[in-house]
N, C-alpha and C. Protein backbone atom coordinates (compact mmCIF):
# COMPACT_ATOMS: atom_id res chain seq x y z
N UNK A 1 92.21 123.10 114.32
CA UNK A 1 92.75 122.61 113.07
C UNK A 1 93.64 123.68 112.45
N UNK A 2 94.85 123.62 112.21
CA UNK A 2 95.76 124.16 111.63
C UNK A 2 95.41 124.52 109.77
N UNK A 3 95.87 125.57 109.61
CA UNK A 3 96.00 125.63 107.93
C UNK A 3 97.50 125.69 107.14
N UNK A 4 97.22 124.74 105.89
CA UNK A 4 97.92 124.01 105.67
C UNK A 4 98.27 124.82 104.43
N UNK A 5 99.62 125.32 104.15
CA UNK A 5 100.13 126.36 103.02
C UNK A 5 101.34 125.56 101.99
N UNK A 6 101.05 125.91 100.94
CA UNK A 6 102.15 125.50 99.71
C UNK A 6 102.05 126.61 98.82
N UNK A 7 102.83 126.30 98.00
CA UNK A 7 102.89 126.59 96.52
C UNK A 7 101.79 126.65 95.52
N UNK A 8 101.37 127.06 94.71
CA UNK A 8 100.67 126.54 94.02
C UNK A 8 101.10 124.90 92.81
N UNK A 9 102.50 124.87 93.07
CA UNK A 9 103.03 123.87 91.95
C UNK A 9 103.45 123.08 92.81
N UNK A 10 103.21 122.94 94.30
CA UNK A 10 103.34 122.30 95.81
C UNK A 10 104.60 121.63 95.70
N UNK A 11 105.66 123.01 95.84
CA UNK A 11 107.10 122.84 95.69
C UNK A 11 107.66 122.04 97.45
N UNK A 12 106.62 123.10 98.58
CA UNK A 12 106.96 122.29 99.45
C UNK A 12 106.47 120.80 100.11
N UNK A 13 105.99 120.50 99.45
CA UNK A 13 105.02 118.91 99.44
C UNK A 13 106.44 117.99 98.54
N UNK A 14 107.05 118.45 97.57
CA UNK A 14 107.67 117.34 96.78
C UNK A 14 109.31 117.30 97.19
N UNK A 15 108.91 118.85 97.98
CA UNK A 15 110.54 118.77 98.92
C UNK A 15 110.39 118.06 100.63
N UNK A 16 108.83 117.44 100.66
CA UNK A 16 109.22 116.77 101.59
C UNK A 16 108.91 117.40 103.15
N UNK A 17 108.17 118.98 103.15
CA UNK A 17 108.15 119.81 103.77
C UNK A 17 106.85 120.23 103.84
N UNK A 18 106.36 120.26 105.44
CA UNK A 18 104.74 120.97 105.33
C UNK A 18 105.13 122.28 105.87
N UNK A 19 103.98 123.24 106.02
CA UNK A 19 103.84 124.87 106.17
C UNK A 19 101.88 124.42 106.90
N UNK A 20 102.08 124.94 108.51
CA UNK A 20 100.71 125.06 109.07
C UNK A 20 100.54 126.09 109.18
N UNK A 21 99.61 127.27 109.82
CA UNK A 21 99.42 127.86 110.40
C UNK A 21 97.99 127.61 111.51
N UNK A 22 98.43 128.10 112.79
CA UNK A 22 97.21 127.87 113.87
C UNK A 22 96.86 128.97 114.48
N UNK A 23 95.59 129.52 113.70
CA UNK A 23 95.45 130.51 114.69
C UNK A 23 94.81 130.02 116.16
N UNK A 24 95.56 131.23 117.13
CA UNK A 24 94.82 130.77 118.68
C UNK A 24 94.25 132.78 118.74
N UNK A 25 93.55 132.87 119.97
CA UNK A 25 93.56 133.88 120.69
C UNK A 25 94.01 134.88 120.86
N UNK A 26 95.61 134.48 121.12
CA UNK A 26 96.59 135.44 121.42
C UNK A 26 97.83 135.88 120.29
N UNK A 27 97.82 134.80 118.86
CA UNK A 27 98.54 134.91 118.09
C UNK A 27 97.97 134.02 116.89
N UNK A 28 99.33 133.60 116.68
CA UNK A 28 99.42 132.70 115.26
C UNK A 28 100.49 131.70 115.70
N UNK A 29 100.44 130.42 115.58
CA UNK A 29 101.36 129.87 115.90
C UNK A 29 101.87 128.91 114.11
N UNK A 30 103.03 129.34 113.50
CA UNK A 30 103.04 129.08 112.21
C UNK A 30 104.38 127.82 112.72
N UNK A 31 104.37 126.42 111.89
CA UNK A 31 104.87 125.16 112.08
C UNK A 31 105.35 124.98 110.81
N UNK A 32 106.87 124.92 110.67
CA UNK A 32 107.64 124.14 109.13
C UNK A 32 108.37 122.48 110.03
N UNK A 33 107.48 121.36 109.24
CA UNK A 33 107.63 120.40 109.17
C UNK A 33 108.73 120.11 107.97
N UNK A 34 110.44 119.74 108.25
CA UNK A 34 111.02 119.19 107.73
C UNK A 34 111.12 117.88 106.54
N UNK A 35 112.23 117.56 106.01
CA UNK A 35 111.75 116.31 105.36
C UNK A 35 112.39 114.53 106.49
N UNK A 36 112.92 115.61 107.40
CA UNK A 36 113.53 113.70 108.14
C UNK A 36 112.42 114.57 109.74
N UNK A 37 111.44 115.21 109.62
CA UNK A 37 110.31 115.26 110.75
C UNK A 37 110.81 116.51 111.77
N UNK A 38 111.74 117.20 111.23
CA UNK A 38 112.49 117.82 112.17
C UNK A 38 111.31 119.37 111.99
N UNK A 39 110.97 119.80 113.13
CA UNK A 39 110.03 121.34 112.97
C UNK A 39 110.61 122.43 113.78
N UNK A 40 110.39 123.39 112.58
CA UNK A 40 110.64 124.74 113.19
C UNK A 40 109.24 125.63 113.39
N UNK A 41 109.35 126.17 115.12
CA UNK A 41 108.12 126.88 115.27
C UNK A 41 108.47 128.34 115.28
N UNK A 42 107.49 129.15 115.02
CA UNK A 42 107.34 130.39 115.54
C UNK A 42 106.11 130.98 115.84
N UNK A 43 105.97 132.31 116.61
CA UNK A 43 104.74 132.36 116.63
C UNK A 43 104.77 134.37 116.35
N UNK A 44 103.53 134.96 116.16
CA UNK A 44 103.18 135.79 115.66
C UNK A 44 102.13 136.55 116.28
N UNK A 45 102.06 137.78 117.37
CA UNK A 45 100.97 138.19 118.01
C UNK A 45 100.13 138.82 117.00
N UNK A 46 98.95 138.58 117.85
CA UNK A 46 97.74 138.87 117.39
C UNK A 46 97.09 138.07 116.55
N UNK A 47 96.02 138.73 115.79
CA UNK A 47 95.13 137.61 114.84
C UNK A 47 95.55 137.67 113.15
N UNK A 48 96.18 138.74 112.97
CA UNK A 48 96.28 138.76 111.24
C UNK A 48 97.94 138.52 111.01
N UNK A 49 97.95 137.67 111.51
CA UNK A 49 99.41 136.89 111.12
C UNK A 49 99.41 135.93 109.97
N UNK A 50 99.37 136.43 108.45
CA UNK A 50 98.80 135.67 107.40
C UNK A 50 100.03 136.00 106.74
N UNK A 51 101.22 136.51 107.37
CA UNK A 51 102.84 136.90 106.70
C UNK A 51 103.66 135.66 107.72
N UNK A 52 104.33 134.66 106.70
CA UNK A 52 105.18 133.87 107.06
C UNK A 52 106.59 134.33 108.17
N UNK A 53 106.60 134.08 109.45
CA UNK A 53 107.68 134.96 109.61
C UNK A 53 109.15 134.51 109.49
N UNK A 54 110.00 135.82 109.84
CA UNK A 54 111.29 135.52 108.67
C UNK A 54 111.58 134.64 108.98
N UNK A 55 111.97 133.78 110.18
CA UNK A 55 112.49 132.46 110.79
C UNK A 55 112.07 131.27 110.04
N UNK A 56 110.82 131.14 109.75
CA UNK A 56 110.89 130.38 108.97
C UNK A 56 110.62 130.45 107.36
N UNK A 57 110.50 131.80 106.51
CA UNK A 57 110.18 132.31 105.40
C UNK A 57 111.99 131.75 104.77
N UNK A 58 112.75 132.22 105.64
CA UNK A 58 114.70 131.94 105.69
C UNK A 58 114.55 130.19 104.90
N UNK A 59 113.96 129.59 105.82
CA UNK A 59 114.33 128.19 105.52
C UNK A 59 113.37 127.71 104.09
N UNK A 60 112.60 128.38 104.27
CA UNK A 60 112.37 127.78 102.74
C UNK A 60 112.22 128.64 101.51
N UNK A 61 112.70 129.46 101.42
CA UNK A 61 113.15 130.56 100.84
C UNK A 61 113.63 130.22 98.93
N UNK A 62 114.58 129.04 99.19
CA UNK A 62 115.05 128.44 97.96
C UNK A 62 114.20 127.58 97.73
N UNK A 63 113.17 126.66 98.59
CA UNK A 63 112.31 125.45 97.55
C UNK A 63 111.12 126.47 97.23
N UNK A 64 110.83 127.34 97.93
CA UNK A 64 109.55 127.85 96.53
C UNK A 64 110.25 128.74 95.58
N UNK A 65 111.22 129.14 95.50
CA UNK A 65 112.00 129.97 94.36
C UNK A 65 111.19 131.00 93.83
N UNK A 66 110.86 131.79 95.00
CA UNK A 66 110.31 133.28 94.63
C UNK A 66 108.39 133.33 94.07
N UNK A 67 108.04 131.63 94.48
CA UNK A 67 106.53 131.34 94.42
C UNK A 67 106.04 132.10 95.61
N UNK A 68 104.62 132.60 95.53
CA UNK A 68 103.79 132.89 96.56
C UNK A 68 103.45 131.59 97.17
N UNK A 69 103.66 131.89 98.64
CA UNK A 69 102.92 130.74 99.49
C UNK A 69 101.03 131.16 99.37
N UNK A 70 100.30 130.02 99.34
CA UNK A 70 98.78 130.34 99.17
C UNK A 70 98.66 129.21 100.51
N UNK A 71 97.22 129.08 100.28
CA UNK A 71 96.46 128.28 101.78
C UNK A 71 95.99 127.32 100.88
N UNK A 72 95.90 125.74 101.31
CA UNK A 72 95.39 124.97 100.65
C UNK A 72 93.81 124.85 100.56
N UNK A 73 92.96 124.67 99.79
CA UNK A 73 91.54 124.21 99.90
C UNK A 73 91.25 123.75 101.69
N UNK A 74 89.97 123.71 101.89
CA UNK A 74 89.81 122.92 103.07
C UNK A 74 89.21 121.47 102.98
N UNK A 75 89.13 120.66 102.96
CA UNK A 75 89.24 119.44 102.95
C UNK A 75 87.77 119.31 102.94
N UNK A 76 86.99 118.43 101.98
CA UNK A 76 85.36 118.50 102.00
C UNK A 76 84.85 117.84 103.16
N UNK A 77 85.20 116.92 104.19
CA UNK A 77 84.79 117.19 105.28
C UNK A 77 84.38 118.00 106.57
N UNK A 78 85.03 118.99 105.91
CA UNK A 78 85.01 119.83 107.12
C UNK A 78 83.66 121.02 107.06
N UNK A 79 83.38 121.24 108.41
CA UNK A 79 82.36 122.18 108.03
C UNK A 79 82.26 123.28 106.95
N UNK A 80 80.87 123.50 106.66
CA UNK A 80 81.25 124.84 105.58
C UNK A 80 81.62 125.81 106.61
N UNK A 81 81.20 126.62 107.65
CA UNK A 81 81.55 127.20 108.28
C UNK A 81 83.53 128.17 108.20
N UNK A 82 83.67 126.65 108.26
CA UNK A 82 85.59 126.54 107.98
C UNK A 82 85.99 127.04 106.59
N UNK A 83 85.11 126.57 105.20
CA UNK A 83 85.50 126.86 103.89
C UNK A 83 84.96 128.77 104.55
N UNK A 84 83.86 129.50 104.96
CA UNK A 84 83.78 130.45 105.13
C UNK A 84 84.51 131.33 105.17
N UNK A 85 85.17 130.68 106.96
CA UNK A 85 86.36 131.68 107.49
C UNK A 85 87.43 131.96 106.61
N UNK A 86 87.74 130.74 105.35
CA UNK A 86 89.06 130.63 104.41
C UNK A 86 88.53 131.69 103.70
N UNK A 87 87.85 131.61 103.32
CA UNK A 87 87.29 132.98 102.22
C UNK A 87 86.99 134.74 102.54
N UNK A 88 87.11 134.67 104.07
CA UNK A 88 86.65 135.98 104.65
C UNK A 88 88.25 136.39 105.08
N UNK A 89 88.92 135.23 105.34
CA UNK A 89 90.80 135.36 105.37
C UNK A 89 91.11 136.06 104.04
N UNK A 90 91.18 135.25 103.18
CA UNK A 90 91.12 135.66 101.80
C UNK A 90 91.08 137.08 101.17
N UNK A 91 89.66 137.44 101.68
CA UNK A 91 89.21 138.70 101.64
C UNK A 91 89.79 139.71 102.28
N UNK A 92 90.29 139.34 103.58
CA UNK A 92 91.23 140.26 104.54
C UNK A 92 92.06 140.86 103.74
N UNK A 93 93.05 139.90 103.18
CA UNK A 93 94.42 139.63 102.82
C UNK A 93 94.04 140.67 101.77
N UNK A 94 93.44 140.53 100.73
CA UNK A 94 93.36 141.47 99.72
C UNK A 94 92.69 142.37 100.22
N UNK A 95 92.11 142.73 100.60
CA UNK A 95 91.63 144.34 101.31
C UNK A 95 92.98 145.27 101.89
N UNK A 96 93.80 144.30 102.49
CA UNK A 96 94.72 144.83 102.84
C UNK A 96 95.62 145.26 101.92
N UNK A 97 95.69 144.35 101.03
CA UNK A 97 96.81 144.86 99.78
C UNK A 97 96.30 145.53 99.13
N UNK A 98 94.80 146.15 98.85
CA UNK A 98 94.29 147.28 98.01
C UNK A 98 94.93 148.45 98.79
N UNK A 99 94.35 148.40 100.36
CA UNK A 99 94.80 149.68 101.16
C UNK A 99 96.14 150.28 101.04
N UNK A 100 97.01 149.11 101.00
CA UNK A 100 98.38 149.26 101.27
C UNK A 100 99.14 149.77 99.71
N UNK A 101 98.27 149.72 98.63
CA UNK A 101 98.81 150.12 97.42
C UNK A 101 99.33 148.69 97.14
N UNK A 102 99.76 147.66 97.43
CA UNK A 102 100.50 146.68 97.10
C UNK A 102 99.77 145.56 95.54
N UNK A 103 100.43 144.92 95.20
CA UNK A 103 99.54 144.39 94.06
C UNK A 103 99.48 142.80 94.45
């Protein structure tokens, strides 16, 4: 199951545009779904590929207008297990930006 990224004001949802990310094994495989179905892929080695890359960060660059991309909720069907991993991601992400000095 892929994770599914917007806006918080889900600029790319009303432009018509999804944002996945899949982690596998060997990478990240991150998917921008167009508004007439058209997708751009890329992919990202290793496991902490939680940075949009530029290929597709380029294309949507103007519909979030300088918004942070976030991860959407996980859907209440799904195992808790899954809400887990979102939260230990989460945790990554800011651990990393304490280390890194970043805010």
């Amino acid at each position: 199951m892929g994770h599914e990224y917007d806006t918080p004001e889900r600029d790319l949802e009303r432009a018509g545009m999804a944002l996945t990310r899949q982690p596998s094994e060997a990478g990240i495989d991150w998917r921008l779904t167009l508004p007439h179905g058209e997708q751009v892929e890329a992919w990202e080695p290793g496991t902490a590929g939680l940075v949009v890359p530029p290929e597709i960060a380029g294309l949507i660059k103007s519909v979030m207008a300088g918004r942070k991309l976030v991860p959407d909720p996980p859907p209440r069907e799904l195992p808790a297990e899954y809400a887990r991993f979102e939260e230990l991601a989460r945790r990554l992400v800011s651990l990393r930006r304490a280390g890194s000095g970043a805010a």
